[in-house]
N, C-alpha and C. Protein backbone atom coordinates (compact mmCIF):
# COMPACT_ATOMS: atom_id res chain seq x y z
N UNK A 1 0.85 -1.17 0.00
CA UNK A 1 0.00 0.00 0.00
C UNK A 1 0.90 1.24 0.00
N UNK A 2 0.72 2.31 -0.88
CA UNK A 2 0.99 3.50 -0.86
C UNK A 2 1.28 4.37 0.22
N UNK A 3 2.09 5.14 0.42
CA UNK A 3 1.78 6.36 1.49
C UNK A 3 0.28 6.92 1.71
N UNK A 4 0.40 7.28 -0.11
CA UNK A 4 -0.66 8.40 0.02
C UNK A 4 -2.01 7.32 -0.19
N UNK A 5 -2.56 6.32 -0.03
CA UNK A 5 -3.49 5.19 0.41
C UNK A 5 -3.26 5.52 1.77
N UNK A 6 -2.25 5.24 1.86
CA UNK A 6 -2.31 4.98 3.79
C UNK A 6 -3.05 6.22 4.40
N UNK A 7 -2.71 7.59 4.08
CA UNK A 7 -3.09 8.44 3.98
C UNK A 7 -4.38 8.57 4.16
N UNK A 8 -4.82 8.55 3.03
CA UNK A 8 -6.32 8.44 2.76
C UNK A 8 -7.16 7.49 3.71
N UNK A 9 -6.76 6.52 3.74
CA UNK A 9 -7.16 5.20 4.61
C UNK A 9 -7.40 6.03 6.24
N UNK A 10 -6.44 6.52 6.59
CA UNK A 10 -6.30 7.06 7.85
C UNK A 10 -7.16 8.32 7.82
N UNK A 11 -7.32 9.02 7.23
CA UNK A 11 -8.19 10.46 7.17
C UNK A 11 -9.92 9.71 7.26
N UNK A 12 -9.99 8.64 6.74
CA UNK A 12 -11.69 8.21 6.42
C UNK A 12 -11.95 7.58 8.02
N UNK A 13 -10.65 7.02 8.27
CA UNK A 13 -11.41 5.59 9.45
C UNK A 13 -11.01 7.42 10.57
N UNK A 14 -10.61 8.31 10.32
CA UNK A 14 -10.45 9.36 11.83
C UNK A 14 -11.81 9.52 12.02
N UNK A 15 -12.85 9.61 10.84
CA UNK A 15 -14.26 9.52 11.42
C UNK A 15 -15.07 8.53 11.62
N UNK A 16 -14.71 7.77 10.76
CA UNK A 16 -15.12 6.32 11.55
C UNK A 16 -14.91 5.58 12.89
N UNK A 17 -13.74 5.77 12.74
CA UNK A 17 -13.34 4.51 13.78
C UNK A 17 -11.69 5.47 14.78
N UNK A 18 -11.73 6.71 15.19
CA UNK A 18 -10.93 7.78 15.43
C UNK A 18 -9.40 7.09 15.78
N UNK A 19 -9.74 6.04 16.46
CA UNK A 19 -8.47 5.66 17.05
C UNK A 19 -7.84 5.19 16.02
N UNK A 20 -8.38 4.31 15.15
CA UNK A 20 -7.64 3.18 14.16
C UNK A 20 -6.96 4.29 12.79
N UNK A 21 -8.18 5.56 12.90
CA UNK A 21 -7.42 6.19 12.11
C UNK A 21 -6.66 7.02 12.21
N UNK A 22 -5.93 7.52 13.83
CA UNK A 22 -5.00 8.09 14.45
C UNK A 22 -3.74 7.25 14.37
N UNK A 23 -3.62 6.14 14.56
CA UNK A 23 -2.82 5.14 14.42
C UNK A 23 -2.38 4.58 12.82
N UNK A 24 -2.97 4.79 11.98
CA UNK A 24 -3.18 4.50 10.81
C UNK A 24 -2.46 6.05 10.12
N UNK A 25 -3.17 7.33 10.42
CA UNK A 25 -2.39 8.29 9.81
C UNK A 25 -0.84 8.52 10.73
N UNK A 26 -0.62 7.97 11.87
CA UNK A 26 0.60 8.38 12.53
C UNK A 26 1.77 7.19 11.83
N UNK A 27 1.38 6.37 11.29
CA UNK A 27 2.44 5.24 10.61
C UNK A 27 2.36 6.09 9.11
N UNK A 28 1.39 6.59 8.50
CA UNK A 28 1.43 7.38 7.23
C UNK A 28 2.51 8.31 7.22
N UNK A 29 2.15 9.09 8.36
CA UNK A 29 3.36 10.32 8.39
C UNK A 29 4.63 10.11 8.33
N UNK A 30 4.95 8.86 9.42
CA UNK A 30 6.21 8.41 9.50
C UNK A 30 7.00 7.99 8.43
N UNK A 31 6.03 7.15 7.30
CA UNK A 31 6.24 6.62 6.38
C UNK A 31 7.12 7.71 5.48
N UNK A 32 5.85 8.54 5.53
CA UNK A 32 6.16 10.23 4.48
C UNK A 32 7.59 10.54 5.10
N UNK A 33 7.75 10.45 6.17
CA UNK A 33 8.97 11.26 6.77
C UNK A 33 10.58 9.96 6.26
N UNK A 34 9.94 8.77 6.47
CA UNK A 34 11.18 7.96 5.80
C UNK A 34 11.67 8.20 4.31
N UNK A 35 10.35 8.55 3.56
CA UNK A 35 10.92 8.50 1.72
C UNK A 35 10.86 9.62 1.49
N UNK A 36 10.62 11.10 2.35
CA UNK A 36 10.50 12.30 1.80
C UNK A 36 9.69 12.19 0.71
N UNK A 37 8.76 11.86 0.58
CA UNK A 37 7.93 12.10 0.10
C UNK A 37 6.95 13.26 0.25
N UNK A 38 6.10 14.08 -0.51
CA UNK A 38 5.04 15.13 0.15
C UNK A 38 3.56 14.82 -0.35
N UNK A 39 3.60 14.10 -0.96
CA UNK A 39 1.85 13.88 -1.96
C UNK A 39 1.43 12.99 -1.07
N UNK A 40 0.43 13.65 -0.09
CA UNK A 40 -0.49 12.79 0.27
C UNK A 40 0.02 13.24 2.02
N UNK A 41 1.02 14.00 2.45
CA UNK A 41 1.41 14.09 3.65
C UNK A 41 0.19 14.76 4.43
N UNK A 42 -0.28 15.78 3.79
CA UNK A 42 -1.55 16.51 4.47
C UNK A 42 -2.85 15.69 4.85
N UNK A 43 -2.77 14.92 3.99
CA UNK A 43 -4.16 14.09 4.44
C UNK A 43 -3.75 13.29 5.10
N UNK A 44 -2.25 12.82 5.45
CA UNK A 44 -2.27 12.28 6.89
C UNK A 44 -2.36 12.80 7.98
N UNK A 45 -1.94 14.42 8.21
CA UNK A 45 -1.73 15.32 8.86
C UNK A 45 -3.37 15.72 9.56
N UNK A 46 -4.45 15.74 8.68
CA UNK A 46 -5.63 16.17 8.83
C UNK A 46 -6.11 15.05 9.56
N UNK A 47 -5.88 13.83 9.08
CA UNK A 47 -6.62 12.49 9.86
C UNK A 47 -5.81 12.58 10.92
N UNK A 48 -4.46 12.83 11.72
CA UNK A 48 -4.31 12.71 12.86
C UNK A 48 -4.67 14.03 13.59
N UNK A 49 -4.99 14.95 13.21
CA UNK A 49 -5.70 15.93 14.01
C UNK A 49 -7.05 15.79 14.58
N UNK A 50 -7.80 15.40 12.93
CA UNK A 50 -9.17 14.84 13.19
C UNK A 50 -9.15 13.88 14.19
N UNK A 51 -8.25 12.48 14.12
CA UNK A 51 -8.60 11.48 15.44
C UNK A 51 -8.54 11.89 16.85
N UNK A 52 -7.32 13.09 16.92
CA UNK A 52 -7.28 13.32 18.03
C UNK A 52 -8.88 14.10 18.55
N UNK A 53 -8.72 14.96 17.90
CA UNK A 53 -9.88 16.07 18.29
C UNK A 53 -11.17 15.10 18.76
N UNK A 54 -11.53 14.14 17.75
CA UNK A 54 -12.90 13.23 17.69
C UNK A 54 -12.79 12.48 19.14
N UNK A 55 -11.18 12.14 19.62
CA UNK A 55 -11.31 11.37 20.62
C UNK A 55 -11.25 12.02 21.81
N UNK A 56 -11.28 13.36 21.85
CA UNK A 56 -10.95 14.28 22.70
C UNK A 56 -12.17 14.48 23.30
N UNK A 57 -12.99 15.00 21.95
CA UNK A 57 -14.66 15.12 21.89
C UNK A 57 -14.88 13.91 23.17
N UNK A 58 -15.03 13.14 22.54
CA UNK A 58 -15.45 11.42 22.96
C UNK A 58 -15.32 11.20 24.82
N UNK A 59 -14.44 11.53 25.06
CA UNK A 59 -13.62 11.65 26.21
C UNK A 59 -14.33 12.97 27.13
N UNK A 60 -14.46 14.12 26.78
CA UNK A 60 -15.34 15.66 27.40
C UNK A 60 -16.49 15.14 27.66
N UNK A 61 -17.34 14.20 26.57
CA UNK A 61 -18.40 14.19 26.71
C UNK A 61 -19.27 12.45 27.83
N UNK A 62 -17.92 11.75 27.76
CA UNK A 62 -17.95 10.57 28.32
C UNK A 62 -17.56 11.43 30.14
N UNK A 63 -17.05 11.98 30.49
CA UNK A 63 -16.74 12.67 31.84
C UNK A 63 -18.38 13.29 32.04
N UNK A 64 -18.63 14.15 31.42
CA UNK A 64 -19.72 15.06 31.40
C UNK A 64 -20.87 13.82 31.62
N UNK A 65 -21.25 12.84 31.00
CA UNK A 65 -21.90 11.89 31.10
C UNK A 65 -21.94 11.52 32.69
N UNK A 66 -20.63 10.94 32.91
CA UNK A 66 -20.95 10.29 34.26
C UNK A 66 -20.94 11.51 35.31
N UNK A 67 -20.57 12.48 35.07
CA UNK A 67 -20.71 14.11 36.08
C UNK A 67 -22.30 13.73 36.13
N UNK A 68 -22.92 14.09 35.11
CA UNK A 68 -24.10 14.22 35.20
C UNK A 68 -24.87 12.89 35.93
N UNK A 69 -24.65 11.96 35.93
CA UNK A 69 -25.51 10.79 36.36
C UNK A 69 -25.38 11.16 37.99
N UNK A 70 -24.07 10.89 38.01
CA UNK A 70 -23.27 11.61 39.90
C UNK A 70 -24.33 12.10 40.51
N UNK A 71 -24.71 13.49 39.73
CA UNK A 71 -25.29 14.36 40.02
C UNK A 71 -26.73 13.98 40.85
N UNK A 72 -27.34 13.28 39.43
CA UNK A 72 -28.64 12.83 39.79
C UNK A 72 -29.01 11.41 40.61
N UNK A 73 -27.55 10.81 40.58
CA UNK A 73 -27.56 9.67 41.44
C UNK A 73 -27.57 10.73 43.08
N UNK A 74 -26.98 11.41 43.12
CA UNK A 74 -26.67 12.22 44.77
C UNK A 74 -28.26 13.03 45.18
N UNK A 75 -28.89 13.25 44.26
CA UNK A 75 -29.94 14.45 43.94
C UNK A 75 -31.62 13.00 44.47
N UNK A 76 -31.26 11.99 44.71
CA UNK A 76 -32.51 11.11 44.94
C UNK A 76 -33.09 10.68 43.67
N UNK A 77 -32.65 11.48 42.39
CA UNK A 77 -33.86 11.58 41.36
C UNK A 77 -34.94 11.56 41.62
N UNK A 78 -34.89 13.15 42.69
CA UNK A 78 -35.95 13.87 42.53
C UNK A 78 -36.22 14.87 41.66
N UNK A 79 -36.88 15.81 40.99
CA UNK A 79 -36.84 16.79 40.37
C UNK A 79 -36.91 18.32 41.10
């Protein structure tokens, strides 16, 4: 497989599947960085931003989740 496949591969699964395609564009880059290569470096660059950010998301909102249950677990679930 290509860099710039790998690339690509890694930019699609950052919204799919964030981790596999954080891991997937971080072996792309590396790749790019062994053959100096540049076609296709950005779209690895974008999929490891994107995974991070998506898993970042994922993570704010997984805390916020159980904050909130806390809350209403302490609260009686009363209104």
């Amino acid at each position: 497989m290509t860099n710039k496949n790998l690339a690509i591969l890694g930019l699609v699964l950052s919204f799919l599947v964030p981790l596999a395609g954080l891991i997937i564009s971080a072996v792309a880059l590396n790749k790019f960085k062994e053959s100096g290569e540049t076609d296709g470096k950005g779209l690895a660059t974008a999929g490891l931003i994107i995974g991070i950010v998506i898993m970042a998301l994922g993570l704010v909102g997984t805390i916020c989740s159980f904050a909130c249950a806390g809350c209403l677990a302490a609260a009686g679930g009363s209104y």
